[in-house]
Protein backbone atom coordinates (compact mmCIF):
# COMPACT_ATOMS: atom_id res chain seq x y z
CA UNK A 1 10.14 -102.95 148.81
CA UNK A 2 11.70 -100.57 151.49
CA UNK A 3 15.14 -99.55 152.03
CA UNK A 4 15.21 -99.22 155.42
CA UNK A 5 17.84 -97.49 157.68
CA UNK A 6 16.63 -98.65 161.38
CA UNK A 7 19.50 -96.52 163.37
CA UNK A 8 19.75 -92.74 162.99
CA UNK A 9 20.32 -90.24 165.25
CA UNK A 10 18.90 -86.35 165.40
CA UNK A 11 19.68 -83.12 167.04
CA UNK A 12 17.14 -84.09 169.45
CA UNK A 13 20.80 -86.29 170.55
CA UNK A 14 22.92 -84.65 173.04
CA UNK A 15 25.94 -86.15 170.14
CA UNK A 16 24.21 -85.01 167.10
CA UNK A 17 23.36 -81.90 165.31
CA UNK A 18 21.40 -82.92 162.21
CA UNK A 19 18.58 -81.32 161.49
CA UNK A 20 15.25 -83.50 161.09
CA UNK A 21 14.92 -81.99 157.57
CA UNK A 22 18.08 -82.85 156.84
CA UNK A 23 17.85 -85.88 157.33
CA UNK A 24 14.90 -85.98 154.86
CA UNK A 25 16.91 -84.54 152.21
CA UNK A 26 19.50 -86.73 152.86
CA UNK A 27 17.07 -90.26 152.88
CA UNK A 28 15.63 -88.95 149.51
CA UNK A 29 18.87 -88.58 148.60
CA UNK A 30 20.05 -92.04 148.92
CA UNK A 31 17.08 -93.69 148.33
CA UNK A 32 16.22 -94.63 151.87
CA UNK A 33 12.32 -94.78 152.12
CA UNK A 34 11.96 -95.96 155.77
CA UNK A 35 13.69 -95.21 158.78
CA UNK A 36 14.12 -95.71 162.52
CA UNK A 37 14.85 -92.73 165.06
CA UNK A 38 16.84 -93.89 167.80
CA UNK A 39 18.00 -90.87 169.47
CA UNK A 40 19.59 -91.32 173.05
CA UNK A 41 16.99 -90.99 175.81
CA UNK A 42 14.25 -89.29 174.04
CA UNK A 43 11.39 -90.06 171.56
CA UNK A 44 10.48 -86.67 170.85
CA UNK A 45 12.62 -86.16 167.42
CA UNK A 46 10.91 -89.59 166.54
CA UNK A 47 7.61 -88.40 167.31
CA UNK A 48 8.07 -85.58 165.19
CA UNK A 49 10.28 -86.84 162.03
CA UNK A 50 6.97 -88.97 161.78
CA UNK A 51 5.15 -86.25 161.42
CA UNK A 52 7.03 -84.12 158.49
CA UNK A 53 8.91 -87.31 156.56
CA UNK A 54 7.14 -88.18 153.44
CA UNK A 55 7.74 -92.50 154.11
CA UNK A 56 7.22 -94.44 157.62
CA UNK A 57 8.93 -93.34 160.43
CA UNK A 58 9.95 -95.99 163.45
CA UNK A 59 9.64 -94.51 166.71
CA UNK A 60 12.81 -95.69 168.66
CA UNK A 61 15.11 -94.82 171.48
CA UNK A 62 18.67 -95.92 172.55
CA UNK A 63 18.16 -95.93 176.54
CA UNK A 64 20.82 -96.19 178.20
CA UNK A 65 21.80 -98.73 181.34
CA UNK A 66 24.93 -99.58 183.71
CA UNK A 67 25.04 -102.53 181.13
CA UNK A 68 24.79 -100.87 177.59
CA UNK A 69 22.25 -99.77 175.74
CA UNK A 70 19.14 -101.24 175.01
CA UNK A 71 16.94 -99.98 172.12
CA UNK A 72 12.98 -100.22 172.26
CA UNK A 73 10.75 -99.49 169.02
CA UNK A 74 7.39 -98.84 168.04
CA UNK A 75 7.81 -96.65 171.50
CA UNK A 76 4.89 -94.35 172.47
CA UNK A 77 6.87 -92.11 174.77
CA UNK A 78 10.48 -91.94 175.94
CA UNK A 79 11.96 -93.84 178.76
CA UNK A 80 14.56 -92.47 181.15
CA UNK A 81 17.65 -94.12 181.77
CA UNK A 82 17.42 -97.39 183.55
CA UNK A 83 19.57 -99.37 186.45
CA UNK A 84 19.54 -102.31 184.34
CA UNK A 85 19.15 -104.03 180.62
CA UNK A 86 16.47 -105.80 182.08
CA UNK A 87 14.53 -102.75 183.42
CA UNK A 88 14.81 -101.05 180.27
CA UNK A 89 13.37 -104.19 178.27
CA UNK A 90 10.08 -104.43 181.06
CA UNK A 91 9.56 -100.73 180.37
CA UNK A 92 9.34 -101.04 176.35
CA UNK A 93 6.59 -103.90 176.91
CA UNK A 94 4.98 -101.89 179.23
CA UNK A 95 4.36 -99.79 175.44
CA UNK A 96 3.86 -102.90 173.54
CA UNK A 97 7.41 -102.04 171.90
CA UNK A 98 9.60 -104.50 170.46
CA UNK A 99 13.23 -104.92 172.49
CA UNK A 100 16.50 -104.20 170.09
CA UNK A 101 20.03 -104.93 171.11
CA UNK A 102 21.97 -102.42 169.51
CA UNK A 103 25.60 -103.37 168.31
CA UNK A 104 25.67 -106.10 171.62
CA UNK A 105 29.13 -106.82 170.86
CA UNK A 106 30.46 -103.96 170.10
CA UNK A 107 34.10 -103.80 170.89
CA UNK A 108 33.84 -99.87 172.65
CA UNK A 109 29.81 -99.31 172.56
CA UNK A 110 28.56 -103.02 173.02
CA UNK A 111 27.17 -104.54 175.81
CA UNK A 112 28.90 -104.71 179.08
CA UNK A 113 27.52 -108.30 180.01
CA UNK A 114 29.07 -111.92 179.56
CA UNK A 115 27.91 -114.14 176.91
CA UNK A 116 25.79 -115.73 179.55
CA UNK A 117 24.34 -112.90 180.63
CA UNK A 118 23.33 -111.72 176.98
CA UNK A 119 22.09 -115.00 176.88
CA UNK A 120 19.79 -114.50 179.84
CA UNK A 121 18.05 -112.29 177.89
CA UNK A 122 17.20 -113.78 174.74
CA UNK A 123 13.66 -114.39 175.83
CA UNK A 124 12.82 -111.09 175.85
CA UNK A 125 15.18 -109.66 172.70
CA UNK A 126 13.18 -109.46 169.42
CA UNK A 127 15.35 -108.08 166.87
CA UNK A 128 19.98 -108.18 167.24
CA UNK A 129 21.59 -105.55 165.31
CA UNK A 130 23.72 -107.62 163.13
CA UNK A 131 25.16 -104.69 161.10
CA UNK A 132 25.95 -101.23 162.67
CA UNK A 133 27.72 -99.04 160.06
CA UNK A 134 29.88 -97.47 162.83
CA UNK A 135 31.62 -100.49 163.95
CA UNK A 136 34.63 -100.20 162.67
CA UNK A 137 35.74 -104.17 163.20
CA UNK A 138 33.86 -106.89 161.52
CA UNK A 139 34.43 -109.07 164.34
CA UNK A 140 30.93 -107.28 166.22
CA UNK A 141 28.74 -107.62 163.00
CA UNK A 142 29.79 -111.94 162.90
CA UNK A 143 29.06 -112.51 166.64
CA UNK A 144 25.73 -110.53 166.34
CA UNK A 145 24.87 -112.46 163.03
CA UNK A 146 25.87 -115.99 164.60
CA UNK A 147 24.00 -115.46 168.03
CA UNK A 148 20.81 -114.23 166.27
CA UNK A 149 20.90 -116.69 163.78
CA UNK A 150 21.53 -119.03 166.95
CA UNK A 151 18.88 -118.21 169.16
CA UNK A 152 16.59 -117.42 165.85
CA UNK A 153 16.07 -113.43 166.54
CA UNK A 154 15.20 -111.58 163.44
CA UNK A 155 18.25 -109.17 162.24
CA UNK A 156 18.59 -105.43 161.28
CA UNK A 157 20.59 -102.89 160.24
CA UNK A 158 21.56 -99.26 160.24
CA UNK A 159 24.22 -96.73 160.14
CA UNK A 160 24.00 -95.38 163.78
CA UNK A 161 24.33 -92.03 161.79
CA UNK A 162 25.32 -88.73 163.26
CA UNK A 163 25.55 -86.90 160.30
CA UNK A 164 23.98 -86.36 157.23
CA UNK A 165 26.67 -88.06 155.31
CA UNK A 166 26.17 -91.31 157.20
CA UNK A 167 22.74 -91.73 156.41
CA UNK A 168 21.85 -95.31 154.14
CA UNK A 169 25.58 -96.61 155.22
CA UNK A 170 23.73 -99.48 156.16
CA UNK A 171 20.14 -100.52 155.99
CA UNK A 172 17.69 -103.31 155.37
CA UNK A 173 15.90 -104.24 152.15
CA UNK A 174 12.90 -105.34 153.41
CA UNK A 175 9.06 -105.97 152.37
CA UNK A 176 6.73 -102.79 153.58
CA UNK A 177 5.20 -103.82 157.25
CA UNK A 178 1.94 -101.97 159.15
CA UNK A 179 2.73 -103.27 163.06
CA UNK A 180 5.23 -104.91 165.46
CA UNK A 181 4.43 -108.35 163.72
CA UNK A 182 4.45 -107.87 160.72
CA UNK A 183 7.81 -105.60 161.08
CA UNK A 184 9.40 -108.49 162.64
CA UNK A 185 8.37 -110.83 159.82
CA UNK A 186 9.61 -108.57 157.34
CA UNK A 187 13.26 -108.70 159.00
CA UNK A 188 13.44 -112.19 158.72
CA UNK A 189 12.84 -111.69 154.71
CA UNK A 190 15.10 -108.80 154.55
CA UNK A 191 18.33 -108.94 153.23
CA UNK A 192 20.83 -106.66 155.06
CA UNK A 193 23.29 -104.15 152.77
CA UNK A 194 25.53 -101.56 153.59
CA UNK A 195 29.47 -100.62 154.36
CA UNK A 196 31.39 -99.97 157.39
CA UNK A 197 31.84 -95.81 158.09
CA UNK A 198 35.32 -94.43 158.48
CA UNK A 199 36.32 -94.04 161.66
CA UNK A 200 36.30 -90.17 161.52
CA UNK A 201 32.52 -89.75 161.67
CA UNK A 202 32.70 -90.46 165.22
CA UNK A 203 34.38 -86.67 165.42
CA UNK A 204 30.71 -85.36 164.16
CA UNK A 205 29.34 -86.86 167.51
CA UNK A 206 32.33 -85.31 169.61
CA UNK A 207 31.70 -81.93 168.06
CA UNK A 208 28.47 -81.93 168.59
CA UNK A 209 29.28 -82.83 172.23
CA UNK A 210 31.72 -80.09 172.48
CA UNK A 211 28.96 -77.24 171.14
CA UNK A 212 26.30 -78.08 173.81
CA UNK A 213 28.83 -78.03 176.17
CA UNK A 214 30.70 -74.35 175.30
């Protein structure tokens, strides 16, 4: 059975500055055994977390569109950011990558779309994130639990960590997978666990910010 955290960020983020073996230390730490790299606008942490972590490695990205973000996994390469939700989804099947809509209803990071519009989408949205440690209100993690559960999309989870310390805040315990299918199938027999982060570990992002800046 894997624990799997399918959000975290590394310094390969313009917002975070954790180290990839860090975050190693840190997984073995709290028993996470699987995880997802979903840094903003690049694959190339992913690509190379998979090759020095010691359990399976997702390789994700957060791109980023005049709508929200969109997240794409099992990625091959990174894709730049796009003019719409829609473009970004087109260029993860273009990889044969499996569309995520990270924390859609976000009150400050979700999706900048009606309900309609999210709606538009559904036929081309695989997995909702229903749990995102860094939402702070637990109205976000009901509305993305009661539209996927709606509209039948398979659920995950993750703590959208910037830091170390966030790391297994929330994740999905979930049978082991080998490919897009079976990863999906897994999700639906998963059982999501985790707790919300305080508020102050957004400051890790905005320090990390404030160094590549000065």
């Amino acid at each position: 059975m894997l624990k799997a955290d399918l959000h975290i960020h590394t310094c390969y983020s313009m917002d975070c500055n954790t180290p990839l073996e860090r975050i190693v230390a840190r997984c073995n730490e709290r028993g996470i055994n699987c995880i997802a790299i979903a840094d903003h606008g690049t694959v190339e942490g992913a690509l190379r977390m998979q090759e020095i972590a010691p359990f399976p490695v997702l390789i994700a990205e957060e791109i980023l569109t005049p709508q929200g973000e969109v997240m794409g996994v099992f990625l091959k390469e990174t894709i730049p950011t796009c003019g719409s939700a829609m473009d970004a989804i087109k260029r993860i099947r273009t990889q044969d990558g499996l569309v995520c809509l990270p924390h859609p209803f976000d009150t400050f990071r979700g999706l900048r779309m009606t309900l309609a519009e999210v709606e538009q989408l559904v036929p081309h949205v695989d997995v909702i994130e229903a749990f995102n440690a860094r939402s702070p209100l637990r109205s976000p993690t009901t509305r993305a639990t009661a539209f996927a559960d709606k509209h039948g999309i398979a659920k995950s989870a993750g703590s959208d960590a910037h830091a170390p310390v966030e790391i297994g805040n929330a994740y999905v315990e979930m049978p082991e997978f080998h490919d897009q299918q079976s990863y999906l199938q897994a999700l639906t027999q998963g059982r999501i666990r985790g707790l919300r982060s305080s508020p102050l570990v957004h400051l890790h992002s905005i320090w990390a910010r404030l160094q590549r800046v000065f």
